[in-house]
Protein backbone atom coordinates (compact mmCIF):
# COMPACT_ATOMS: atom_id res chain seq x y z
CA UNK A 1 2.12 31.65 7.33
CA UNK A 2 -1.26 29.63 8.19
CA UNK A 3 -3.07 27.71 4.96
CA UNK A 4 -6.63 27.54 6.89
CA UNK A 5 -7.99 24.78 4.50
CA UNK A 6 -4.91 22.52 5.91
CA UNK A 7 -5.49 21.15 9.37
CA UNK A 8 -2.96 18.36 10.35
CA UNK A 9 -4.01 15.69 12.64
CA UNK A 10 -1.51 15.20 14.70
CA UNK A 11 -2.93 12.85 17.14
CA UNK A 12 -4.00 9.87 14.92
CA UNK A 13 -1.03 7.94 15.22
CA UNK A 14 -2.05 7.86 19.16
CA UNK A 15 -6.03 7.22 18.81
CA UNK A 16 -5.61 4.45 16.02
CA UNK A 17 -1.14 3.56 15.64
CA UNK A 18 -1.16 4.99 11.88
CA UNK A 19 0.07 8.60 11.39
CA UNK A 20 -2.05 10.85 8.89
CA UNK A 21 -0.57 10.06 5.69
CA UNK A 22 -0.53 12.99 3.11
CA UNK A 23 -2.29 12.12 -0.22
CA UNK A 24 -0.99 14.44 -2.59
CA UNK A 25 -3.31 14.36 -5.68
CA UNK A 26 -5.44 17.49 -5.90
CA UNK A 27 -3.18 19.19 -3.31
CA UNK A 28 -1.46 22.51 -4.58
CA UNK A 29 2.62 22.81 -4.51
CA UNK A 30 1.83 25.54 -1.51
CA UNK A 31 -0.27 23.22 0.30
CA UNK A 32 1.92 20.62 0.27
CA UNK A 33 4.86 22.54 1.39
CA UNK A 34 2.97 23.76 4.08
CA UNK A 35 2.22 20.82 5.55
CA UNK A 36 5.67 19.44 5.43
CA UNK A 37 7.35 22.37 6.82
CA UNK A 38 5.12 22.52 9.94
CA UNK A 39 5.71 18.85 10.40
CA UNK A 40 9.41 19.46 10.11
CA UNK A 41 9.19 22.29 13.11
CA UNK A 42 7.18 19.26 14.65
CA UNK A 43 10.24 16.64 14.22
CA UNK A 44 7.79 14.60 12.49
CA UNK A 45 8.31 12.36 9.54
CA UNK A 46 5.56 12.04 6.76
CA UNK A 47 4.73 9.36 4.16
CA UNK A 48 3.28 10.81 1.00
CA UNK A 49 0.95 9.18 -1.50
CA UNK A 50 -0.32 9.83 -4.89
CA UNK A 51 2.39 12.08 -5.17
CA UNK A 52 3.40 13.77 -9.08
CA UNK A 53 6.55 14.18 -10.54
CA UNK A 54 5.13 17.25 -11.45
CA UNK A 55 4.64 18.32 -7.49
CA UNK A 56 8.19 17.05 -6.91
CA UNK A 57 9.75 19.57 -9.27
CA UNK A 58 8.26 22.47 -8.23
CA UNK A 59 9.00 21.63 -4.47
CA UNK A 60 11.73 24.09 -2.69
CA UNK A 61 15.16 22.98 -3.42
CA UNK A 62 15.29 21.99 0.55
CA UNK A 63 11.76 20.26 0.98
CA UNK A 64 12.63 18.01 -2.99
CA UNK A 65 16.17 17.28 -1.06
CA UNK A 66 14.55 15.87 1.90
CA UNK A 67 12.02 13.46 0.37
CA UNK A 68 12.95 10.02 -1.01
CA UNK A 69 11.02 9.65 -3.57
CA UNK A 70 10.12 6.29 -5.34
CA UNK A 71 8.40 7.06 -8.94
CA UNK A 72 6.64 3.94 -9.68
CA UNK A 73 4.54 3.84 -6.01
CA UNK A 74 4.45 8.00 -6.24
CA UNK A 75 5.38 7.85 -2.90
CA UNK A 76 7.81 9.58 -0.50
CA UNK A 77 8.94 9.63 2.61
CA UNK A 78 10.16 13.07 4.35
CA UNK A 79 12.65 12.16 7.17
CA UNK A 80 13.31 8.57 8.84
CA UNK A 81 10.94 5.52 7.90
CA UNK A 82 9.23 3.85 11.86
CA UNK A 83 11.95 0.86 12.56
CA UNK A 84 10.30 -2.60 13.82
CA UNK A 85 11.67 -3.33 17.34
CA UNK A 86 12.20 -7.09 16.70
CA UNK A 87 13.62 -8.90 14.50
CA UNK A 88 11.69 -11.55 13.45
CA UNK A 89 11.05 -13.07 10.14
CA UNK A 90 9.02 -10.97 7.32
CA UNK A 91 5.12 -11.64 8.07
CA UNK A 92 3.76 -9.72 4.65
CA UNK A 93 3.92 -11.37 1.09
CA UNK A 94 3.08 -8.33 -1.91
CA UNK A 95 2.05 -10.37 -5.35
CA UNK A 96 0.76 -9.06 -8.57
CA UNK A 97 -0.77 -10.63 -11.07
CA UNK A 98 0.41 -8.76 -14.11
CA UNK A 99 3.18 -6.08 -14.37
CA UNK A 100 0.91 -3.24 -15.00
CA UNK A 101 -0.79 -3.88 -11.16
CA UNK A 102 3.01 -3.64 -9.68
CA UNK A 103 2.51 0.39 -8.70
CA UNK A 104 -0.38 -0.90 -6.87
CA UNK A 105 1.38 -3.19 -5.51
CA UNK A 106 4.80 -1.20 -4.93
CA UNK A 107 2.38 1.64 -3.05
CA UNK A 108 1.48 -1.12 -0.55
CA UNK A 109 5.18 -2.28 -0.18
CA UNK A 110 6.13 1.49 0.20
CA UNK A 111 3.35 1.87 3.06
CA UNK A 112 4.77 -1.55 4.95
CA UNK A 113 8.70 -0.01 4.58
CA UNK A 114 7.50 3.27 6.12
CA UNK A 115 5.71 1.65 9.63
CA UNK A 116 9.14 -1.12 9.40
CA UNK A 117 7.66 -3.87 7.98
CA UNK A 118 9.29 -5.49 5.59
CA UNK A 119 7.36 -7.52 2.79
CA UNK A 120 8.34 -10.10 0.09
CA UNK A 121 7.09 -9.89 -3.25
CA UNK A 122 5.81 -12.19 -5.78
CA UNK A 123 5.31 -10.31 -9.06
CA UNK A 124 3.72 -11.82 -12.04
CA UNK A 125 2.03 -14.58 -10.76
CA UNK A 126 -1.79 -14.56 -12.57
CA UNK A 127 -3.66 -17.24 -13.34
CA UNK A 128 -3.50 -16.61 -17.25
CA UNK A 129 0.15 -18.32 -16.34
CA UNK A 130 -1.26 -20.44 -13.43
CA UNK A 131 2.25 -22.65 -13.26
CA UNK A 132 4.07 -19.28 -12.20
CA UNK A 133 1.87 -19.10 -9.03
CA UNK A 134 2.24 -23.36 -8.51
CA UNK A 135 5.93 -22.86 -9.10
CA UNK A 136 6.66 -20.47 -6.05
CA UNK A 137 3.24 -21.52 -3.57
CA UNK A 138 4.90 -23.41 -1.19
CA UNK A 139 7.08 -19.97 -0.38
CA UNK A 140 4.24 -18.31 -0.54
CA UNK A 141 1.97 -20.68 1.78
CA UNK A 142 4.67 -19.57 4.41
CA UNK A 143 3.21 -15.78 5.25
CA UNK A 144 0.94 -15.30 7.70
CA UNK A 145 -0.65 -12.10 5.81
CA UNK A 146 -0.99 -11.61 1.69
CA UNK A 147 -2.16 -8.65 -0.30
CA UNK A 148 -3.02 -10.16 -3.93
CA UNK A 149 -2.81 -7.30 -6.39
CA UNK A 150 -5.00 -8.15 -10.00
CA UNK A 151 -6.57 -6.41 -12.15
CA UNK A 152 -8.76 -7.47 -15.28
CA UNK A 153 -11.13 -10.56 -13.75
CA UNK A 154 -8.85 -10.54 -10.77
CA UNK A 155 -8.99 -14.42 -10.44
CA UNK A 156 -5.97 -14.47 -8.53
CA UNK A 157 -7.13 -13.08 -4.91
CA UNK A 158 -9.91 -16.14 -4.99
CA UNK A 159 -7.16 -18.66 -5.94
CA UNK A 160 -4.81 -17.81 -3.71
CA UNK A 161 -7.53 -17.36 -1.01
CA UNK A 162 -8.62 -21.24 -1.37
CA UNK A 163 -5.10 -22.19 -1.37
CA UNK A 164 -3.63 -20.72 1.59
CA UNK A 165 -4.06 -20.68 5.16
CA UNK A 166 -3.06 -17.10 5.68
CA UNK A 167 -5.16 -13.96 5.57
CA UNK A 168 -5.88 -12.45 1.94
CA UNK A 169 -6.43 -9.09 1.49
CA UNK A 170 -7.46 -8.34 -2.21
CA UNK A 171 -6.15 -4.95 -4.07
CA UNK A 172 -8.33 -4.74 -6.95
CA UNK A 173 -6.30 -2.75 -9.75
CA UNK A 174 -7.87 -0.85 -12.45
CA UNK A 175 -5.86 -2.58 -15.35
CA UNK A 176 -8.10 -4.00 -18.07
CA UNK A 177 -9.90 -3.49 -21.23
CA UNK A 178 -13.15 -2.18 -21.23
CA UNK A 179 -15.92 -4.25 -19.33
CA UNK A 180 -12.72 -3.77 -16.74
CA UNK A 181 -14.35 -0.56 -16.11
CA UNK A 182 -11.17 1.19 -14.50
CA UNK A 183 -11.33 -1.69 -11.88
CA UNK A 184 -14.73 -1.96 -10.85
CA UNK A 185 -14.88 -5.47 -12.62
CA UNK A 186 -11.60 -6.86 -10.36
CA UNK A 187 -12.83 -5.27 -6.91
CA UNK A 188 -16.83 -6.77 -7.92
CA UNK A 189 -14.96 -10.13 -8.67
CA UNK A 190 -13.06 -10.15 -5.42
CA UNK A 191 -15.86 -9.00 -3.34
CA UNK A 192 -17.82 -11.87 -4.45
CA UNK A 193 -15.38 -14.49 -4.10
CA UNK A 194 -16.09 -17.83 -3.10
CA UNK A 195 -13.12 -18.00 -0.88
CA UNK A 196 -14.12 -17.85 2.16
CA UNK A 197 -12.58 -14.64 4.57
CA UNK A 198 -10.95 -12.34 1.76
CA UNK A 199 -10.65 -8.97 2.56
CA UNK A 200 -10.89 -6.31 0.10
CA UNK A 201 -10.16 -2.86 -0.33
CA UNK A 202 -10.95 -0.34 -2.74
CA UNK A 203 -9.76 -0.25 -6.41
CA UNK A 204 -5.66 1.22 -6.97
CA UNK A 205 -5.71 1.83 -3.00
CA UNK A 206 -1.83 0.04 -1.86
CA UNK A 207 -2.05 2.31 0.69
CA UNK A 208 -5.06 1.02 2.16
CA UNK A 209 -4.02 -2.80 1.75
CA UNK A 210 -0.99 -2.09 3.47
CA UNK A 211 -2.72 -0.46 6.23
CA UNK A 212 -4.96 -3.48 6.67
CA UNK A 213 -2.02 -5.56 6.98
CA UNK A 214 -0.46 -3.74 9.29
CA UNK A 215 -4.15 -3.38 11.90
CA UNK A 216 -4.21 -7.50 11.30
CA UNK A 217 -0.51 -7.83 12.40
CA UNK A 218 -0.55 -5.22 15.60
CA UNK A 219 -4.22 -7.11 16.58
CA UNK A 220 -2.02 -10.30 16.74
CA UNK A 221 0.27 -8.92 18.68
CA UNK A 222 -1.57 -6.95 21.29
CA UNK A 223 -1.58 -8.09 24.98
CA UNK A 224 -5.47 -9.84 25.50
């Protein structure tokens, strides 16, 4: 059975060395399955975003057993996560201001574990506490990449960016009261930061964080 609204591209990983991931909000149950059968008669693996318990339980028995699911991210991974062919020391540090930006943060950790890299993570580190950030910096100092997770005034991206050497890449969440404006206060805040060379991406998006980290890291290590 063809679903002509789905078209899977197959070749991304090749043209730009991410796979299509499959963002699951607004998809139907059928669409879904769809897609991860025909990458199954593929041999292809699949990392899944944005996806709802509520999906989940109304997958096939055999499509639900062959996704590990983690609820917090709403991710999922159908078949084998990419392995890293070294072995060399973790290059990604994950930190969150708050609790409440940790899925934010967790879908960015998910996206790392999925290509093989492994991240560390620094959770509840905001400036509203700043001694929590002082007491675990000098760990932190030691990663070459960091995606800083904050919502409400998101302060933290432009602290840690003038503290550090390594590159920031700001995940504005969309935590807050009111004038937070569902995050458009944190990713306005980070985007103007006086810190010089933070990267931002959009509001809530781990994913895309992750994915940044992961262009910066294979640009490193590309032959000149």
């Amino acid at each position: 059975m063809s679903v002509p609204e789905v078209r899977p591209d197959i070749g991304r990983g090749e043209r730009v060395g991410l796979d299509e991931a499959i963002f699951c909000a607004g998809k139907s149950v059928g669409q879904l399955e769809f897609i991860l059968r025909e990458a199954r008669t593929r041999g292809a693996g699949l990392l899944l975003t944005r996806l709802g318990v509520e999906q989940l339980d109304a997958f096939s028995a055999d499509i639900r057993a062959a996704l590990e699911y983690e609820p917090l991210s709403r991710t999922a991974f159908f078949g084998a996560a990419h392995q890293r062919s070294d072995e060399s020391a973790v290059r990604v540090a994950i930190l969150s201001a708050g609790t409440s930006d940790v899925a934010a943060a967790r879908e960015a950790q998910r996206t790392l574990a999925w290509y093989g890299e492994p991240a560390a993570e620094f959770h509840d580190v905001g400036v509203a506490g700043l001694w929590r950030l002082a007491d675990r910096l000098e760990e932190i100092r030691r990663f070459p990449i960091l995606i800083v997770a904050a919502g409400m005034d998101a302060a933290l991206a432009s602290v840690v960016g003038g503290l550090v050497r390594g590159c920031v890449i700001g995940l504005p969440t969309s935590v807050g009261y009111g004038v937070a404006s569902g995050g458009r206060t944190a990713l306005d805040a980070m985007l103007a930061s006086c810190a010089p060379g933070v990267a931002v991406v959009n509001i809530d998006n781990g994913y895309g964080a992750a994915c940044t980290a992961l262009r910066m890291l294979r640009a490193v290590a590309a032959p000149g």
